[in-house]
PDB file of N, CA and C in Angstrom:
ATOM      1  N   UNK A   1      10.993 139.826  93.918  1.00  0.00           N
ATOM      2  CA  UNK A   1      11.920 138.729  94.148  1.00  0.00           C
ATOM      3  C   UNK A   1      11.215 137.399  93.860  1.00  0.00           C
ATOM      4  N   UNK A   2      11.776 136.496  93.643  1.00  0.00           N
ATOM      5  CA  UNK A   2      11.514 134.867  93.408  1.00  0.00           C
ATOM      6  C   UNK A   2      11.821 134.092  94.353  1.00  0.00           C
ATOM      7  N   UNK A   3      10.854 133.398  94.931  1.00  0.00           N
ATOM      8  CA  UNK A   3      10.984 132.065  95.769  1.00  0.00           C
ATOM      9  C   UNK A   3      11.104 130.909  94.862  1.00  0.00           C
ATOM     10  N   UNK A   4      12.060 130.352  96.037  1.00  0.00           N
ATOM     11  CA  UNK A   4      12.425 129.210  95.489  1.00  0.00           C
ATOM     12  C   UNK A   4      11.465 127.966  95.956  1.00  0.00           C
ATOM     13  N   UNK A   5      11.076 126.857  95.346  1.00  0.00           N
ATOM     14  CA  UNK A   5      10.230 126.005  96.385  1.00  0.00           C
ATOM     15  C   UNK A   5      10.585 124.722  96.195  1.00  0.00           C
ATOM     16  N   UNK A   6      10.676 123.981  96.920  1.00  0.00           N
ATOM     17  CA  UNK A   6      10.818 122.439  96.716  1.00  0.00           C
ATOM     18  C   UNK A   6       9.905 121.456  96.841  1.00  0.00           C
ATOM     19  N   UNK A   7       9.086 120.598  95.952  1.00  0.00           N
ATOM     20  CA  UNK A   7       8.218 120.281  96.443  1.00  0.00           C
ATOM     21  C   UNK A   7       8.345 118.278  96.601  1.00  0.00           C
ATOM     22  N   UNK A   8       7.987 117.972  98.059  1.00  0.00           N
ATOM     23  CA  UNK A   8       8.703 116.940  97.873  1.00  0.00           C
ATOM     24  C   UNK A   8       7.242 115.950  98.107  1.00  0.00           C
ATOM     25  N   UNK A   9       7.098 114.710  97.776  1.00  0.00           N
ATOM     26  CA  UNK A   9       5.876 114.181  97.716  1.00  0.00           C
ATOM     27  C   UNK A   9       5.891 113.064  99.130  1.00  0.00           C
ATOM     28  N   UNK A  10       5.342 112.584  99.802  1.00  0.00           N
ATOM     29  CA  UNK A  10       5.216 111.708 101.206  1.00  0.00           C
ATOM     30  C   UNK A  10       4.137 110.776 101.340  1.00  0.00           C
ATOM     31  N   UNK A  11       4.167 109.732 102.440  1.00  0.00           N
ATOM     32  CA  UNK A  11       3.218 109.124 102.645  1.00  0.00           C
ATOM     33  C   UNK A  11       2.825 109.345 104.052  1.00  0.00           C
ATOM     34  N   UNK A  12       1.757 109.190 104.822  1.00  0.00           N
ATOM     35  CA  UNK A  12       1.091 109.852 106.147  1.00  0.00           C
ATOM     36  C   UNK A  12       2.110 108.467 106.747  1.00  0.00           C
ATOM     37  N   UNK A  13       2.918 108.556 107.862  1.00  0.00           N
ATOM     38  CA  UNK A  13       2.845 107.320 108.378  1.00  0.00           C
ATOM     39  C   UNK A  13       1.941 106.423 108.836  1.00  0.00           C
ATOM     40  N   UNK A  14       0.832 107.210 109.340  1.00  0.00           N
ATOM     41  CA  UNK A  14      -0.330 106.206 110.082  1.00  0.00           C
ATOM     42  C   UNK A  14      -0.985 106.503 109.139  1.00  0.00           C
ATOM     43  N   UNK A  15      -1.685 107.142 108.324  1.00  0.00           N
ATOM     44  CA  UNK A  15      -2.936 106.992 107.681  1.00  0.00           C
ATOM     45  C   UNK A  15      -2.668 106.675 106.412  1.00  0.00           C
ATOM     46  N   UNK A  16      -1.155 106.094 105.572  1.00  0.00           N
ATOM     47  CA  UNK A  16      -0.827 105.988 104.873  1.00  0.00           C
ATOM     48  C   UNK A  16      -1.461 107.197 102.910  1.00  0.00           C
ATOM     49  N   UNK A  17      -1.855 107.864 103.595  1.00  0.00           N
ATOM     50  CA  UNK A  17      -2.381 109.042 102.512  1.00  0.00           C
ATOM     51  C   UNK A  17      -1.097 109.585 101.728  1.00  0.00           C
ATOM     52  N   UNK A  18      -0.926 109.802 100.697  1.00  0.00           N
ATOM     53  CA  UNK A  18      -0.022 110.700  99.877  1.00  0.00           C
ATOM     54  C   UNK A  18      -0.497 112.114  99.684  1.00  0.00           C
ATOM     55  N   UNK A  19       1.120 113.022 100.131  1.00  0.00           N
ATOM     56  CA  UNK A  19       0.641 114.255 100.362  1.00  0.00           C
ATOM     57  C   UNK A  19       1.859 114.977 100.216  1.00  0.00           C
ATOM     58  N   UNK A  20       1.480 115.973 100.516  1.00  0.00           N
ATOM     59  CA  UNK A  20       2.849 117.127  99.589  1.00  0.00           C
ATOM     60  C   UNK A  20       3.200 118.233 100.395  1.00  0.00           C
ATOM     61  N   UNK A  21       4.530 118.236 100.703  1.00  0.00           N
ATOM     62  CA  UNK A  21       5.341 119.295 101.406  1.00  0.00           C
ATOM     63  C   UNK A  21       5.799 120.428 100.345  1.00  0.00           C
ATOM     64  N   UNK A  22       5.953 121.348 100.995  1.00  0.00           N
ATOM     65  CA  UNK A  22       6.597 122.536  99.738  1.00  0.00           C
ATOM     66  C   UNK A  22       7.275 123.756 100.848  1.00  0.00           C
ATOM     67  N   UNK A  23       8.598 123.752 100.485  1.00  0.00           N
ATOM     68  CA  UNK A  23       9.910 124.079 101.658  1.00  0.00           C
ATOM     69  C   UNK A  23      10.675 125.436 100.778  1.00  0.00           C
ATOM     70  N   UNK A  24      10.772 126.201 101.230  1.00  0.00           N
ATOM     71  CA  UNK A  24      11.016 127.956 100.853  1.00  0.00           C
ATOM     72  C   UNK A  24      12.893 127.063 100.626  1.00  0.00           C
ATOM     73  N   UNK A  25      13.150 127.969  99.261  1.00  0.00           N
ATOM     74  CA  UNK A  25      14.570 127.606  99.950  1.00  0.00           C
ATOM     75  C   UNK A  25      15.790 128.958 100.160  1.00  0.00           C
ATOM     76  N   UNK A  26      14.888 129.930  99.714  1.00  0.00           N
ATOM     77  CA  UNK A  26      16.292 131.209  99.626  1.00  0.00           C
ATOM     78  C   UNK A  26      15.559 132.222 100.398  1.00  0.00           C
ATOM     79  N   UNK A  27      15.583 131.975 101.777  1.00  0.00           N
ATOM     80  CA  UNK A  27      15.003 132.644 102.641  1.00  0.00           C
ATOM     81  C   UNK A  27      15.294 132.616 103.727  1.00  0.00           C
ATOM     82  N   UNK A  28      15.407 134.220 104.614  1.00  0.00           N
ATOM     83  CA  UNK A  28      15.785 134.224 105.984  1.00  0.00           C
ATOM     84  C   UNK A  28      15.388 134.360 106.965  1.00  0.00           C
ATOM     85  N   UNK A  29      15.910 133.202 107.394  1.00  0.00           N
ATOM     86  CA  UNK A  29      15.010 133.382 109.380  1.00  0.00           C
ATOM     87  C   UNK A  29      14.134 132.132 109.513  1.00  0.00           C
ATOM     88  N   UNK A  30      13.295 132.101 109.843  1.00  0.00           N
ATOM     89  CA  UNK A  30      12.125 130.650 110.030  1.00  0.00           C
ATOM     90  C   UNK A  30      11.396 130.144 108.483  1.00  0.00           C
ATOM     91  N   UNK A  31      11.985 129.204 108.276  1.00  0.00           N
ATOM     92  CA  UNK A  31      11.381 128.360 107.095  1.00  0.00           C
ATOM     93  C   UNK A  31      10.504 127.807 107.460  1.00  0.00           C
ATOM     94  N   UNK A  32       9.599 128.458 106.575  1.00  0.00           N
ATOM     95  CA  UNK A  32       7.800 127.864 106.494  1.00  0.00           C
ATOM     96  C   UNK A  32       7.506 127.026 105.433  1.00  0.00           C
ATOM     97  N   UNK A  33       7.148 126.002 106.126  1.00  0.00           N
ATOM     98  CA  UNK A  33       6.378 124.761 105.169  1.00  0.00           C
ATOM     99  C   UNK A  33       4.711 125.000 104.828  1.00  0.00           C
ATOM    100  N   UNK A  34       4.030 124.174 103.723  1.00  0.00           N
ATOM    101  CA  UNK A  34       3.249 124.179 103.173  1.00  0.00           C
ATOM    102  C   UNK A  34       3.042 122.610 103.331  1.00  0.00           C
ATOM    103  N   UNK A  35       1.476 122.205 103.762  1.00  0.00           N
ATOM    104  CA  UNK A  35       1.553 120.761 103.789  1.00  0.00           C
ATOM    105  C   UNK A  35       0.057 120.424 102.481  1.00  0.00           C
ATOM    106  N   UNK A  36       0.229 119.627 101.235  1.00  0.00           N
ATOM    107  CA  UNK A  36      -1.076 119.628 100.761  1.00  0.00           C
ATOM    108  C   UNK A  36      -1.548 118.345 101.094  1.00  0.00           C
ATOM    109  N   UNK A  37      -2.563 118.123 101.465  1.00  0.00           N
ATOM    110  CA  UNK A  37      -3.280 116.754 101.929  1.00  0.00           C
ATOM    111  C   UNK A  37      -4.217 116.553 100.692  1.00  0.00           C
ATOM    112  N   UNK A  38      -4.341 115.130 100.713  1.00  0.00           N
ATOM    113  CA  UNK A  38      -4.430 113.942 100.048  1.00  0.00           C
ATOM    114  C   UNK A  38      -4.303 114.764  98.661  1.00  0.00           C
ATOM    115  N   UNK A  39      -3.058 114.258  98.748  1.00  0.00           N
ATOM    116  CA  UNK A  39      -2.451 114.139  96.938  1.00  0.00           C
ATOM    117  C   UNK A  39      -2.568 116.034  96.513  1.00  0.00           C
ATOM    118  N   UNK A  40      -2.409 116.685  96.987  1.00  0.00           N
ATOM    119  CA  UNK A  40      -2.798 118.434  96.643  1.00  0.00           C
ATOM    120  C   UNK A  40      -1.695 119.163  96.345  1.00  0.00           C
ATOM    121  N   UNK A  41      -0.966 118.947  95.384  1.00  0.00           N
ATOM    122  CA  UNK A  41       0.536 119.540  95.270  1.00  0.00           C
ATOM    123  C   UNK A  41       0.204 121.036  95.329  1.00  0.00           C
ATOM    124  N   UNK A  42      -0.783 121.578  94.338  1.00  0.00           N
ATOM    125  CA  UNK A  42      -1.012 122.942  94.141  1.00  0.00           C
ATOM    126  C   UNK A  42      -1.561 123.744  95.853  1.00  0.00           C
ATOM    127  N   UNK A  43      -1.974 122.967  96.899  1.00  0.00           N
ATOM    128  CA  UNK A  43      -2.340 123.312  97.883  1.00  0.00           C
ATOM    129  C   UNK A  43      -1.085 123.576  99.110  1.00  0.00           C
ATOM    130  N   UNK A  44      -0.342 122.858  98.485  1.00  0.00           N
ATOM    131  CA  UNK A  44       0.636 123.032  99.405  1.00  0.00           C
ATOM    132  C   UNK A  44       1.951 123.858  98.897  1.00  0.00           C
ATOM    133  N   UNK A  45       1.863 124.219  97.727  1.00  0.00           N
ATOM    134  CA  UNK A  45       2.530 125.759  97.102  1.00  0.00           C
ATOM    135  C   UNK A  45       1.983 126.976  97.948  1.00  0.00           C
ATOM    136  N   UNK A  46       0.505 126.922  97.445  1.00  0.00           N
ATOM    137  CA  UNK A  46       0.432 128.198  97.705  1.00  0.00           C
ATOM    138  C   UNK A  46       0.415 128.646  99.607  1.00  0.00           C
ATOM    139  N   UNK A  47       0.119 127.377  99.961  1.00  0.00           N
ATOM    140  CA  UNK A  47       0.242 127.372 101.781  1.00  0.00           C
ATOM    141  C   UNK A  47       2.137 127.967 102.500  1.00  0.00           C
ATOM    142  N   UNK A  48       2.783 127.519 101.341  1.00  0.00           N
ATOM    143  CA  UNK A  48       3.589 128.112 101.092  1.00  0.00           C
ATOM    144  C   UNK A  48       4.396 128.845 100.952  1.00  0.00           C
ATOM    145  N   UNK A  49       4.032 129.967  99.811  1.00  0.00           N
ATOM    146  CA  UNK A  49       4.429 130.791  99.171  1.00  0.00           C
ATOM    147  C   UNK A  49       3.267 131.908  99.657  1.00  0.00           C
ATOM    148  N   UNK A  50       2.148 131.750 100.730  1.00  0.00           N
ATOM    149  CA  UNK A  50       1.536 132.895 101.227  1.00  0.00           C
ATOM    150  C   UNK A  50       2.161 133.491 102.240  1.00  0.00           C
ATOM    151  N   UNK A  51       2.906 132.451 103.118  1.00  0.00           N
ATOM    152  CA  UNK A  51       3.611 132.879 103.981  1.00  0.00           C
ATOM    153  C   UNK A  51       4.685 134.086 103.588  1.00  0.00           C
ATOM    154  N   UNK A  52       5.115 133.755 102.458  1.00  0.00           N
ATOM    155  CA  UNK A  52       6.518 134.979 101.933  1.00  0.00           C
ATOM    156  C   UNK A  52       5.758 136.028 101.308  1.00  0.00           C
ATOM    157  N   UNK A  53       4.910 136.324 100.838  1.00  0.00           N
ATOM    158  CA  UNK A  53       4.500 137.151  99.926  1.00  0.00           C
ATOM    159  C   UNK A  53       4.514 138.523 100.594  1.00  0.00           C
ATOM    160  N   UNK A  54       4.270 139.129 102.065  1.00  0.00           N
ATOM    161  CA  UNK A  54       4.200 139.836 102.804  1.00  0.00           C
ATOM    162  C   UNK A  54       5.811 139.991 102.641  1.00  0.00           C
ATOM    163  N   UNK A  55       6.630 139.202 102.458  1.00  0.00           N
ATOM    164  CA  UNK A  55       8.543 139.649 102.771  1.00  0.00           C
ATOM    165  C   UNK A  55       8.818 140.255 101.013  1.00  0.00           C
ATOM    166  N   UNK A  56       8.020 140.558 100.219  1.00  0.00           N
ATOM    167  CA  UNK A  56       8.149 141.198  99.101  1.00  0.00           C
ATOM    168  C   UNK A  56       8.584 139.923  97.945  1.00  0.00           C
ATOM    169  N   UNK A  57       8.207 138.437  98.262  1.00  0.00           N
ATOM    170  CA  UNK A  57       8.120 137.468  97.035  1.00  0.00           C
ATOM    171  C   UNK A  57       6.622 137.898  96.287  1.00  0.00           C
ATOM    172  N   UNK A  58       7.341 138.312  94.797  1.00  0.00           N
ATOM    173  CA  UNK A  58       6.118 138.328  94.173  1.00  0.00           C
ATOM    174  C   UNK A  58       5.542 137.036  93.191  1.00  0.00           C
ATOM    175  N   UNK A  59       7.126 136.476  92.731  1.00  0.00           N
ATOM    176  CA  UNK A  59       6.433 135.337  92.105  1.00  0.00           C
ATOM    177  C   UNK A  59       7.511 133.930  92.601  1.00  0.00           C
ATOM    178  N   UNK A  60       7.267 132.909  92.216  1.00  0.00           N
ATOM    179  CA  UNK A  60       7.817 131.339  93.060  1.00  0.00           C
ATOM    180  C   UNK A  60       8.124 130.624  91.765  1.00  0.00           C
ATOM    181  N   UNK A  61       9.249 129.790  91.787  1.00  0.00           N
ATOM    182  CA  UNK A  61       9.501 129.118  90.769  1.00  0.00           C
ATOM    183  C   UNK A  61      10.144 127.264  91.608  1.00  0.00           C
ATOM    184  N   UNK A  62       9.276 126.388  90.644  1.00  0.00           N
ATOM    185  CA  UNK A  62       9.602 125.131  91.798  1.00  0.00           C
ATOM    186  C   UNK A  62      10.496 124.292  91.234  1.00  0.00           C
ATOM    187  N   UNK A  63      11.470 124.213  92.161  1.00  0.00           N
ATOM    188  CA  UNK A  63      13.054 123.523  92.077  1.00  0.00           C
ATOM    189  C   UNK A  63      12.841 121.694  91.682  1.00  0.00           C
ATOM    190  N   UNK A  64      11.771 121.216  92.256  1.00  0.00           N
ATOM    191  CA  UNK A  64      11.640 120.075  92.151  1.00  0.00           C
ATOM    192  C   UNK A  64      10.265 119.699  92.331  1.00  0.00           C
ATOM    193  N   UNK A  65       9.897 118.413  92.268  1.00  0.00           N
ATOM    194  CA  UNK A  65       8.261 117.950  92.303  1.00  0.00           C
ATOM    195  C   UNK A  65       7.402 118.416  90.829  1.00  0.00           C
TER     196      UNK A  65
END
């Protein structure tokens, strides 16, 4: 199966750092986030998409970012 991912880009409120969320989207039950710190888009995929891989996602395709 294919995950879906969204990856959306942020700023820390207090520490003002840019950093990267990445949000499951065709999935059931508790949606698990991925957070990549300072500026780590690829870090916060796979923080991600490790979480699903055990529910039989074998590969991820990203909706946005």
């Amino acid at each position: 199966m294919t995950l879906f991912i969204e990856v959306t880009k942020e700023k820390h409120p207090f520490t003002k750092q840019l950093h990267y969320r990445a949000k499951a989207h065709n999935t059931y039950g508790k949606i698990w986030q991925g957070d990549g710190i300072d500026s780590n888009r690829q870090q916060a995929i796979s923080k991600c998409f490790v979480k699903y891989e055990n529910q039989g996602y074998s590969t991820y395709y990203i909706l946005k970012g």
